[in-house]
Protein backbone atom coordinates (compact mmCIF):
# COMPACT_ATOMS: atom_id res chain seq x y z
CA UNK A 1 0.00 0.00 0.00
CA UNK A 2 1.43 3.42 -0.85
CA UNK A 3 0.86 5.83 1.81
CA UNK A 4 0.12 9.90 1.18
CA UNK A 5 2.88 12.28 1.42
CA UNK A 6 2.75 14.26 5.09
CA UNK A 7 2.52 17.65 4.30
CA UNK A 8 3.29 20.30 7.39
CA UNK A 9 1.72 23.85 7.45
CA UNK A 10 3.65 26.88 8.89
CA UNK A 11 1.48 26.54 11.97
CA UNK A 12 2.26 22.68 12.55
CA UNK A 13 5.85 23.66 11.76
CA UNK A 14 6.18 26.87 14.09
CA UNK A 15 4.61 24.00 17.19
CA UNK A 16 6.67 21.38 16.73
CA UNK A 17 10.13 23.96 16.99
CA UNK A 18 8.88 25.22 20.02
CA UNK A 19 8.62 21.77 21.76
CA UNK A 20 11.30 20.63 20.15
CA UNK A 21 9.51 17.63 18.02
CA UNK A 22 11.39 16.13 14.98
CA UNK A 23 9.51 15.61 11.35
CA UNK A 24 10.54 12.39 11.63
CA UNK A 25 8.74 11.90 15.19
CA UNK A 26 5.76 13.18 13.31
CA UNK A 27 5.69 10.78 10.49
CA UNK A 28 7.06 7.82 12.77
CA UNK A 29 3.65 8.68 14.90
CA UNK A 30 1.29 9.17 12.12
CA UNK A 31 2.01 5.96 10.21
CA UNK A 32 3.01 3.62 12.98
CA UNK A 33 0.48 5.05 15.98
CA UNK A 34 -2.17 3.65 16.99
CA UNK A 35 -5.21 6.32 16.48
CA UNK A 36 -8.13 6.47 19.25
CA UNK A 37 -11.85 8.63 18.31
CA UNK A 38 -11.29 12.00 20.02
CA UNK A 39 -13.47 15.10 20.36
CA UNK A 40 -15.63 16.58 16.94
CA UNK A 41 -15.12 13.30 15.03
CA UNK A 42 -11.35 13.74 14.89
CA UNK A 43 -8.98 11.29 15.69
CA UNK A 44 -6.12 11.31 17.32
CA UNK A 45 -2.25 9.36 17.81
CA UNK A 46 -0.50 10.20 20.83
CA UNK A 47 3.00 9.53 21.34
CA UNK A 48 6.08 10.45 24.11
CA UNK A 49 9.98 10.94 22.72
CA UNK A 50 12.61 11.67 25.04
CA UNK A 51 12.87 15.72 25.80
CA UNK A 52 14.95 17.85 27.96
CA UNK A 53 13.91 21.19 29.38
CA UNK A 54 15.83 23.89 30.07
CA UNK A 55 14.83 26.98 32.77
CA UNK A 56 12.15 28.04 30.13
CA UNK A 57 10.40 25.28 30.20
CA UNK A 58 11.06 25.01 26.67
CA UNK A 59 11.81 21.67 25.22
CA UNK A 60 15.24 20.71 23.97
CA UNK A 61 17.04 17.93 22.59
């Protein structure tokens, strides 16, 4: 089965810089996940990779 490119918007971009998330934690999580119903008939795939914060609280790698 051939999958659909992952396109990211600015906005998805601009999010995942600020807590430090990798495209390729992203794409790892969307294809491999497992996805549960959430609210408004979306779905959604959550997922944990190791961080480290700094005094900002922002995350790092």
């Amino acid at each position: 089965m051939v999958s659909k490119p992952i396109r990211f918007t600015r906005h998805a971009l601009e999010n995942m810089q600020r807590r430090g998330t990798k495209k390729s934690e992203v794409i790892q999580t969307i294809r491999q996940g497992t996805w549960t119903p959430a609210k408004a008939g979306r779905f959604e795939c959550p997922a944990d990779f190791p961080t480290m914060t700094i005094g900002t609280g922002n995350s790092i790698r």
